[in-house]
Protein backbone atom coordinates (compact mmCIF):
# COMPACT_ATOMS: atom_id res chain seq x y z
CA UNK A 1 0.00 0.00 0.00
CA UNK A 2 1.12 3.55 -0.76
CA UNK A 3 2.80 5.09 2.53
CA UNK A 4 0.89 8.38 1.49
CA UNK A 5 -2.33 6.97 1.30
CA UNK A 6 -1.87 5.78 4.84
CA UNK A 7 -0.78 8.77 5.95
CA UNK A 8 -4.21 10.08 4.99
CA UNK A 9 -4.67 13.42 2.61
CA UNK A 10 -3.51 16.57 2.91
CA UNK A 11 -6.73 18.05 4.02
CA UNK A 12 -6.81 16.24 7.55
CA UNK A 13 -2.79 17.88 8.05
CA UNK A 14 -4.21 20.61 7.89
CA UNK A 15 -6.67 20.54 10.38
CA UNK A 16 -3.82 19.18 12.81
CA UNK A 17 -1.77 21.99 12.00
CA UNK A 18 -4.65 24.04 12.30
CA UNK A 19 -5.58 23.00 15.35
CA UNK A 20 -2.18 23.09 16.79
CA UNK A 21 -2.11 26.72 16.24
CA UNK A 22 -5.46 26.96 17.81
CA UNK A 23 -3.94 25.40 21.22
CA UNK A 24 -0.72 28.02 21.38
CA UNK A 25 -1.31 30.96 23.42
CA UNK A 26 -1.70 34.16 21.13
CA UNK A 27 1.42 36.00 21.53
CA UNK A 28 1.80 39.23 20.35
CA UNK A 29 4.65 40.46 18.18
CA UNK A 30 6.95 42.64 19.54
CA UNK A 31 6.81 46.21 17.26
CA UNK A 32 10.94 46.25 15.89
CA UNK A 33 11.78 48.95 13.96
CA UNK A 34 14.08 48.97 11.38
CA UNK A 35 16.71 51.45 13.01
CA UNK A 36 16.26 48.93 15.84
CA UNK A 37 17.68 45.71 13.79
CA UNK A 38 19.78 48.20 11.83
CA UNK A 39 21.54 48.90 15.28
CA UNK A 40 21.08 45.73 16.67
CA UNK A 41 23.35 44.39 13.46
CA UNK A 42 26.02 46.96 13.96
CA UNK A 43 26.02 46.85 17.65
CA UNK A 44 26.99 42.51 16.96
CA UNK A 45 29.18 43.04 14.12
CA UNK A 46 31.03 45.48 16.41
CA UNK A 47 31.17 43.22 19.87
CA UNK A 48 32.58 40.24 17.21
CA UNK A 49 34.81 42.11 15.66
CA UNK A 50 36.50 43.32 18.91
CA UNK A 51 36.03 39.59 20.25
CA UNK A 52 38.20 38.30 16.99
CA UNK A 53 40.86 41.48 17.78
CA UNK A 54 41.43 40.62 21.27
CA UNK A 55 41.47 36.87 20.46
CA UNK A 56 44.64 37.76 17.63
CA UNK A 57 46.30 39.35 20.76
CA UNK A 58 46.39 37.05 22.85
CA UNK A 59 47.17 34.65 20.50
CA UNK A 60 50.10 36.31 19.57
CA UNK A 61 51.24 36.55 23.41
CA UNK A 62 50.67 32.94 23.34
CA UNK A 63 48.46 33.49 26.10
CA UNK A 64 45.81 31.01 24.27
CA UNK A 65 45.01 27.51 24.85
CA UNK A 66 41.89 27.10 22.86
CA UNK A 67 42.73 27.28 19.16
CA UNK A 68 38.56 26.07 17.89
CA UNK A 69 37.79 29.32 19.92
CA UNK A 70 39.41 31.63 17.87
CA UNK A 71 38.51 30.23 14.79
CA UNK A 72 34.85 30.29 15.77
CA UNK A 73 34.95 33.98 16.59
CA UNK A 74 36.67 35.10 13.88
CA UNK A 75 34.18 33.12 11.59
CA UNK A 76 31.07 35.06 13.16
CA UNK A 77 33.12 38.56 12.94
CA UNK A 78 33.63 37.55 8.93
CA UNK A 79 29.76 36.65 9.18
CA UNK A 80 28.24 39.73 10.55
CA UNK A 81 31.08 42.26 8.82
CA UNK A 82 29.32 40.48 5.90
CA UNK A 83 26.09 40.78 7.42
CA UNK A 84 26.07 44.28 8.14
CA UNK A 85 27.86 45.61 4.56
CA UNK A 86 24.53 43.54 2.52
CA UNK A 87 22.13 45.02 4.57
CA UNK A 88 24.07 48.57 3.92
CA UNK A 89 23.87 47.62 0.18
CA UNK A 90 20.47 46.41 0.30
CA UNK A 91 19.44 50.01 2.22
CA UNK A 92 21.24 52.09 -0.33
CA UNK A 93 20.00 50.34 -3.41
CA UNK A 94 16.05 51.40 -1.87
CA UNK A 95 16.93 54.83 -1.34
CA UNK A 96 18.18 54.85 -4.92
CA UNK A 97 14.97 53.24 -6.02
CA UNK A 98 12.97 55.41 -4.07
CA UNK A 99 15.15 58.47 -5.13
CA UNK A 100 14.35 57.69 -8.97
CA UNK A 101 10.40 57.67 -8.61
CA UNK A 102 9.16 60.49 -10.44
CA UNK A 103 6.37 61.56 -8.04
């Protein structure tokens, strides 16, 4: 027999998921503005960034025992430098695009 067919149909998952979301508590979502992620971003690109810095220091003192450390920080500064320069592109390319509409 068809494993789908004894799974039942799609219609009765989605009264289970349905109903699932019926049992959670409403939760309301928090209002975030932009400026707030937009800070949020720099504010953890910054703290990783000075994490990775301090972490080449003392690994130059040879003050560092925990090599998988250092590589992990250094990844997440590369990840939110690279986090925080798209979402400057992305910003800049909608003020352009906003900029060009003739009104």
């Amino acid at each position: 027999m068809d494993p789908l067919k004894q799974l039942g149909s799609i219609g009765s998952y989605n009264n289970v998921f349905g109903a699932a979301k019926a049992a959670l508590p409403e939760q309301e979502e928090p209002n975030v503005s932009f400026l707030d992620v937009l800070k949020n971003v720099i504010a953890d690109a910054v703290a990783a960034n000075k994490q990775s810095d301090e972490d080449a220091i003392q690994l130059a003192l040879g003050n560092v025992d925990d090599i998988e450390r250092i590589q992990a920080n250094i990844a997440k500064a590369e990840v939110a430098t690279e986090l925080l320069v798209n979402v400057k592109n992305t910003v800049v390319d909608a003020y352009n695009e906003v900029f060009r509409m003739s009104v």
